[in-house]
Protein backbone atom coordinates (compact mmCIF):
# COMPACT_ATOMS: atom_id res chain seq x y z
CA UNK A 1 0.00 0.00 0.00
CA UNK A 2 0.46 3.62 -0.25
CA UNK A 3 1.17 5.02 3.29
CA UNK A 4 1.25 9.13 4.06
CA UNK A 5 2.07 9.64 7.65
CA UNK A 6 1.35 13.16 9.11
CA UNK A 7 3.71 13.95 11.83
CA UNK A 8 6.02 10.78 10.93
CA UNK A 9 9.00 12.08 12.39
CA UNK A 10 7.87 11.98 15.56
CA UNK A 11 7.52 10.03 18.41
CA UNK A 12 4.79 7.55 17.73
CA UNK A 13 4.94 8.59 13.32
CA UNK A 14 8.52 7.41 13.64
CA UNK A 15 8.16 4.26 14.83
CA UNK A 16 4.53 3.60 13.28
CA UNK A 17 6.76 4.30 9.93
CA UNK A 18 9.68 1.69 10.70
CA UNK A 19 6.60 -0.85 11.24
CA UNK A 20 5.50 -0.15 8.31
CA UNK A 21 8.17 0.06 5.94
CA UNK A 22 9.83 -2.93 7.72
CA UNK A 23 6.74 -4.68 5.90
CA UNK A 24 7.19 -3.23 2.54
CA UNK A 25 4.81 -0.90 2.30
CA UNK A 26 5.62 2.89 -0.07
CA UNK A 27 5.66 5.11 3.49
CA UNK A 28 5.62 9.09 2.62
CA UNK A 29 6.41 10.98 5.83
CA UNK A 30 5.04 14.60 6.27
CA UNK A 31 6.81 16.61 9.26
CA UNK A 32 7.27 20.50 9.55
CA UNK A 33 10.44 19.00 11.85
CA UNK A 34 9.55 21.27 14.56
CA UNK A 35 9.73 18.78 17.10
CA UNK A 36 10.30 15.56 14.84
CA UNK A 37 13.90 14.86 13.80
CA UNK A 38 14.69 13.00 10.36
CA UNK A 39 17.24 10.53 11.78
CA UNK A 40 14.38 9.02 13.59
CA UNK A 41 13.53 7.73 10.21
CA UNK A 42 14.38 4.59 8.20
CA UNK A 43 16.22 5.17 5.09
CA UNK A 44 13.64 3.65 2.15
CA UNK A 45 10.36 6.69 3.60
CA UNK A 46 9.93 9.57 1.15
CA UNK A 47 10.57 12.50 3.53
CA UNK A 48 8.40 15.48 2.83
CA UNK A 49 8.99 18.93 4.75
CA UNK A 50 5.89 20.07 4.71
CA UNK A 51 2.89 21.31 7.35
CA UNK A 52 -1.00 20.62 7.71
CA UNK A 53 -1.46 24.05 8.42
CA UNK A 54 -0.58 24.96 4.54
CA UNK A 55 -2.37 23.65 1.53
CA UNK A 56 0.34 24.28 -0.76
CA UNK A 57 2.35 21.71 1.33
CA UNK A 58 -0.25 19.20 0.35
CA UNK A 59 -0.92 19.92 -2.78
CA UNK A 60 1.66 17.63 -4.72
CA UNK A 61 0.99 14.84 -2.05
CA UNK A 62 -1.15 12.35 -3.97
CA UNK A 63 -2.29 8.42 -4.69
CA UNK A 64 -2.35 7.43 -1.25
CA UNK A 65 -4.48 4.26 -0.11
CA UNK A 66 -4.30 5.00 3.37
CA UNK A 67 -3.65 8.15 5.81
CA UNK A 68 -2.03 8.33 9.46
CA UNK A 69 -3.05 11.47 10.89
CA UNK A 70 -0.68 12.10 13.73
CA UNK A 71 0.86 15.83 12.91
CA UNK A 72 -0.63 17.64 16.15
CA UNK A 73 0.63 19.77 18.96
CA UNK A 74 0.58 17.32 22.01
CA UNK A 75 1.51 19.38 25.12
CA UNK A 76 -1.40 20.38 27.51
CA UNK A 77 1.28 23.20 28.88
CA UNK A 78 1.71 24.82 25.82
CA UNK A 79 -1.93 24.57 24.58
CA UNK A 80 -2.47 26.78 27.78
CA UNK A 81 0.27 29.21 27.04
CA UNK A 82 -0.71 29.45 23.58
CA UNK A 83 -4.00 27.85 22.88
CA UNK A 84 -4.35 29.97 19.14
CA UNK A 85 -1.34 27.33 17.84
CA UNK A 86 -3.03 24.27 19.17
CA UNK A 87 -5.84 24.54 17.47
CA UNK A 88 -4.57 26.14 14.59
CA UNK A 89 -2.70 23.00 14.22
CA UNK A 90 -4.72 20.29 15.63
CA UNK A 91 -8.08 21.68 13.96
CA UNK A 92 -7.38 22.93 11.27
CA UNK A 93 -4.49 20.99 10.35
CA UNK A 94 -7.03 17.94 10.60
CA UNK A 95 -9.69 19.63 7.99
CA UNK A 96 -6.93 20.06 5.31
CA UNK A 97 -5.73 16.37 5.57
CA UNK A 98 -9.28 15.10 5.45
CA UNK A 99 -10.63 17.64 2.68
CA UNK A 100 -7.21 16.84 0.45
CA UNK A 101 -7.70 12.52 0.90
CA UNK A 102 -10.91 12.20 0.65
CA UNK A 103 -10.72 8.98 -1.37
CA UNK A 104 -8.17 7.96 1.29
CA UNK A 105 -8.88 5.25 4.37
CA UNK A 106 -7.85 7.60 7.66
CA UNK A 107 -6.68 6.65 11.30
CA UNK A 108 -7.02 9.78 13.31
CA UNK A 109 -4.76 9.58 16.62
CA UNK A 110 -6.85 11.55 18.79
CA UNK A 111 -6.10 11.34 22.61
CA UNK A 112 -7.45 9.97 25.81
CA UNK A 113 -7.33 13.97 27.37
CA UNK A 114 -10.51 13.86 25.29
CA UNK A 115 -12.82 12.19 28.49
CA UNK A 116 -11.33 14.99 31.02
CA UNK A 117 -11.86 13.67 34.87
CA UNK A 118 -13.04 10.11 34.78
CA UNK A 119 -13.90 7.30 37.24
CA UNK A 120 -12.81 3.89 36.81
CA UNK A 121 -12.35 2.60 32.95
CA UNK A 122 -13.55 5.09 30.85
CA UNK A 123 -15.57 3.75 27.43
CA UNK A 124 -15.18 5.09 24.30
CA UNK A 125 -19.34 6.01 24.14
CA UNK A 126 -18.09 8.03 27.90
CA UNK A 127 -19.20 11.96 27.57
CA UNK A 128 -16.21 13.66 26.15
CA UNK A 129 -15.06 16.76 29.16
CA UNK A 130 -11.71 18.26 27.92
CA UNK A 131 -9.97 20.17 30.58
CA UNK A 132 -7.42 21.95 28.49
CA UNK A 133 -7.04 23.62 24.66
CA UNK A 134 -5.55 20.70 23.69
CA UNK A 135 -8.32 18.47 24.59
CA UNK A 136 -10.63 20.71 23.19
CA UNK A 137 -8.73 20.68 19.71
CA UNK A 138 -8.12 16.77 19.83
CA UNK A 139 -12.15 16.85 20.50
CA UNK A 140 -12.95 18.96 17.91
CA UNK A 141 -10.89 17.31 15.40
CA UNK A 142 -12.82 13.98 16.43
CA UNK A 143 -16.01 15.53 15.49
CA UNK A 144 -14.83 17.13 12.12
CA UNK A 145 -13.84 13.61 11.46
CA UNK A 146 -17.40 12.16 12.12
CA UNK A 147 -19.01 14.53 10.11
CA UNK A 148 -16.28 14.44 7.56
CA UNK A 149 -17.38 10.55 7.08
CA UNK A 150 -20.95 11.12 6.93
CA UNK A 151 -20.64 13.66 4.19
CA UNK A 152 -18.00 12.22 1.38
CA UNK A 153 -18.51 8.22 3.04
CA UNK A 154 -14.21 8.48 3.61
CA UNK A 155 -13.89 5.17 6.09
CA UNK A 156 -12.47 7.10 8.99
CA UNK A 157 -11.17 5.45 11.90
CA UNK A 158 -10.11 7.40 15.46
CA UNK A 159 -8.13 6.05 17.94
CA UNK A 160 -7.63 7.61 21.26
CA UNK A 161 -4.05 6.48 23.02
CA UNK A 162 -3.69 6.94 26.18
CA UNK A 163 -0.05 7.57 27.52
CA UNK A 164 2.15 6.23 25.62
CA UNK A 165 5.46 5.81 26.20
CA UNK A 166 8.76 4.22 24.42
CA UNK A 167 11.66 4.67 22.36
CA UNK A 168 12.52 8.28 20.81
CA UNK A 169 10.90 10.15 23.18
CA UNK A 170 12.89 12.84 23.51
CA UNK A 171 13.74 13.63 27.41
CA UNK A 172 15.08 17.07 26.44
CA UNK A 173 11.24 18.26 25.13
CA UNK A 174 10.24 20.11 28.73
CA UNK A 175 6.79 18.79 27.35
CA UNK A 176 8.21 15.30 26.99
CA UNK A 177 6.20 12.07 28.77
CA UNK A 178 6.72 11.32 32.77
CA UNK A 179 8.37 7.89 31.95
CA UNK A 180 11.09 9.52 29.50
CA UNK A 181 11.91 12.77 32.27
CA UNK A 182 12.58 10.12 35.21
CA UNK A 183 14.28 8.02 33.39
CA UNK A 184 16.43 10.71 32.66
CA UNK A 185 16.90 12.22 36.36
CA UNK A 186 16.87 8.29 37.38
CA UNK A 187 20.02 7.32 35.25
CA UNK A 188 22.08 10.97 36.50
CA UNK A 189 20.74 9.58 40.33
CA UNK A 190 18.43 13.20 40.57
CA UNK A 191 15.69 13.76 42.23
CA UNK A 192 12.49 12.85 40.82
CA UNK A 193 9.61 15.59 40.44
CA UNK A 194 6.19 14.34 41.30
CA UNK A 195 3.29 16.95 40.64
CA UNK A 196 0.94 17.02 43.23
CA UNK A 197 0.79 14.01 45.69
CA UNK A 198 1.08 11.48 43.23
CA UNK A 199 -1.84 9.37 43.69
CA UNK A 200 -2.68 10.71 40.01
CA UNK A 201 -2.86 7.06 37.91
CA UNK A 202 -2.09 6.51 34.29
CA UNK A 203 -2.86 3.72 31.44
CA UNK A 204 1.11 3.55 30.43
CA UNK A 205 0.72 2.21 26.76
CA UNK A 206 4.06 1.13 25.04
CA UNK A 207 4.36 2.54 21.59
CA UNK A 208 5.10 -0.96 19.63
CA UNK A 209 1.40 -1.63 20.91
CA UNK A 210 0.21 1.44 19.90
CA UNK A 211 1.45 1.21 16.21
CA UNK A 212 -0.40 -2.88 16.46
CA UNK A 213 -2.99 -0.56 16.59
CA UNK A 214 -2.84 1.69 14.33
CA UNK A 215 -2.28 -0.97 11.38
CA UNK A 216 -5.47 -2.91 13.00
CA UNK A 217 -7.36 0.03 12.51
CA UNK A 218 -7.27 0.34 8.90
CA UNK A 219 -10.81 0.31 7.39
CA UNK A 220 -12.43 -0.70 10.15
CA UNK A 221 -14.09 2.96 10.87
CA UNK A 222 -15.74 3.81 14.56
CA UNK A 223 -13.77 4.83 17.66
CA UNK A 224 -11.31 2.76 20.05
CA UNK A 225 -9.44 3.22 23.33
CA UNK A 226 -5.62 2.14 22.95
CA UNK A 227 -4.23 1.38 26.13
CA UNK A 228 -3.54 -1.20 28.41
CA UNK A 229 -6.76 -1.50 31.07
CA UNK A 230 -4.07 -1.15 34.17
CA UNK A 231 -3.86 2.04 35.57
CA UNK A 232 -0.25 2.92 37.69
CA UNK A 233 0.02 5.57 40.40
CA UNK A 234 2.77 8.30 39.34
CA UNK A 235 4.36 7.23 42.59
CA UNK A 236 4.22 3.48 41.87
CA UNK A 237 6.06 4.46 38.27
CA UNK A 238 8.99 6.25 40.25
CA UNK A 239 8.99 3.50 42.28
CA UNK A 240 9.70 0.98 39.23
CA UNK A 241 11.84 3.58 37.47
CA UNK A 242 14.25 3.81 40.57
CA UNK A 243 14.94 0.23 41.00
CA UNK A 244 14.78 -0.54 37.07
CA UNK A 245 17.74 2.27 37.07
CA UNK A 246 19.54 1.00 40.22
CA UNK A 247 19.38 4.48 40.79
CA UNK A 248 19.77 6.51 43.82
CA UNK A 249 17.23 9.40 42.81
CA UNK A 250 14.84 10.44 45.78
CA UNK A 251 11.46 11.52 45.22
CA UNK A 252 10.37 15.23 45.82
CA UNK A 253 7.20 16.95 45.46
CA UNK A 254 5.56 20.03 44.16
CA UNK A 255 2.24 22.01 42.97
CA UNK A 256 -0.16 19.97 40.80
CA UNK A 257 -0.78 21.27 36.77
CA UNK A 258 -3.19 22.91 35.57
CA UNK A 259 -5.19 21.24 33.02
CA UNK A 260 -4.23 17.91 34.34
CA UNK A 261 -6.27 14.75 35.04
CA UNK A 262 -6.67 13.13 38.08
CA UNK A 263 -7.11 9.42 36.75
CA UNK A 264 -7.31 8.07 33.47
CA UNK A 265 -7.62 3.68 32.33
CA UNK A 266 -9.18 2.52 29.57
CA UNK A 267 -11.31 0.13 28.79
CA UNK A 268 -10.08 -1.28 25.59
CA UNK A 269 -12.97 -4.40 25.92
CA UNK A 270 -14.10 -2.68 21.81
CA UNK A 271 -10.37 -2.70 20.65
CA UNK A 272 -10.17 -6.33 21.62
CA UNK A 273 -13.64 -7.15 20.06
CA UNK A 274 -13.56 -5.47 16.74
CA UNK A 275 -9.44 -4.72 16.22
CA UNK A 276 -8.65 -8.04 17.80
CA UNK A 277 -6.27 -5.83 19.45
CA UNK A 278 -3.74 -7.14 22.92
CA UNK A 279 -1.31 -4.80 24.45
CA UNK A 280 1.83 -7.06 24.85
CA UNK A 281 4.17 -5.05 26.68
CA UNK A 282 3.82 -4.70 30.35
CA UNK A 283 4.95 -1.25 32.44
CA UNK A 284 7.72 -2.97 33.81
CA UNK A 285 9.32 -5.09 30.96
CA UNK A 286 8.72 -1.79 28.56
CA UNK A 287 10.84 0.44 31.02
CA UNK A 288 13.64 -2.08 31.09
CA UNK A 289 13.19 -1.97 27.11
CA UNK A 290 14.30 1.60 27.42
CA UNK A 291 17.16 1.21 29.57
């Protein structure tokens, strides 16, 4: 197949587009490189320096079977400092890719932050209560893809990952995951920053099961939690992060984030019916993957 991914020289993009490539698919990355790098791809992707944001970009992009839409602005900080950019590029970034390929299948990579505050394992018919611009815009781009489907009958499919975690996360990103900043402070024996009293819990997803995903979403259509269904307390990950670093790192506190959820799991029970989908990598085996 044809395979555009948006935002391929990222974090999840990257290794979604070694997965595929590694299979023999034609993989056609699109990255403005703002926070993507290029050596994080394999050597047989087009490369295209481009941005979702600008139709001229796309314009010369064509004869693709299938679409990853992952180009976004991920960082509930900087959605609050500058919420005009998020959605600039998570909105309407998401109406150019879907208005230039319509004849294109489409997995949207929306995001968990989508439910807000939840209790217990959150469904993906749950009501949607983002607490920050960059829920909002991941929220808005869900329903632009709904409607998008109805109207030209594009097969859309949208995932929502929860927190995922793995290689190429980049540490030095001050918006970067929790796993990737402690394991960082954990290998230089530094203390590790805990926001609020870290109670907070987290579906840690590991990015190889993430891009199972993605691939087992193609032309299905409908909606679907990626996660793992086990939910680990902040201070229960420092805990495993310590001793899988031998490290010497203590554990301090300070104020909780604004914008940031209490508890999040999911309840991947459709995934597993209708993707045949099975997280594989467990919190504790995928940290020592990192090490």
């Amino acid at each position: 197949m044809r395979i555009l991914i948006t935002g391929g020289a990222g974090f999840i993009g990257s290794n979604l587009a070694d997965c595929l490539a590694t299979k023999g698919h034609s993989v056609t990355v699109l990255d403005n490189f703002s926070t993507g790098k290029k050596e994080n791809l394999p050597h047989d992707v087009t490369v295209v320096h481009g941005d979702t944001t600008n139709k001229n970009d796309l314009k010369n992009l064509v004869g693709f079977d299938v679409v990853f839409h992952l180009a976004a602005k991920v960082s509930v900080p900087l959605s609050i400092k500058d919420p005009f950019e998020t959605i600039s590029t998570n909105v309407m970034g998401t109406v150019n890719i879907l208005d230039r390929f319509r004849d294109a299948d489409i997995v949207f990579v929306s995001s968990a932050a989508v439910y807000g505050e939840t209790n217990g394992k959150v469904k993906e018919d749950s009501p949607l209560r983002p607490r920050s611009p960059y829920a909002a815009s991941k929220a808005m781009g869900e329903v632009y893809c709904n409607s998008h489907a109805e109207v030209y009958g594009t097969k859309i499919s949208i995932l929502r990952p929860f927190n995922v975690y793995g290689p190429r996360q980049d540490a030095s990103n001050p918006y970067a995951g929790v796993i990737v900043k402690m394991m960082d402070l954990a290998k230089r024996n530094e203390p590790l920053i805990i926001f609020g009293d870290g109670e907070q819990t987290r579906d840690f997803v590991h990015v190889q099961d993430v891009c199972r995903a993605l691939e087992l979403a193609l032309g299905k259509g409908g909606t679907y939690n990626i996660g793992t269904g086990v939910e680990t307390s902040i201070n229960n990950l420092a805990s495993i992060i310590i001793e899988a670093c031998c490290s010497k790192s203590i554990v301090t506190g300070a104020p909780e984030e604004s914008g940031q959820i209490k508890h999040s799991v999911a309840d991947i029970s459709k995934a597993r019916k209708e993707l045949r989908y099975e997280p594989k990598i467990g919190i504790k085996h995928g940290i020592e993957g990192l090490l």
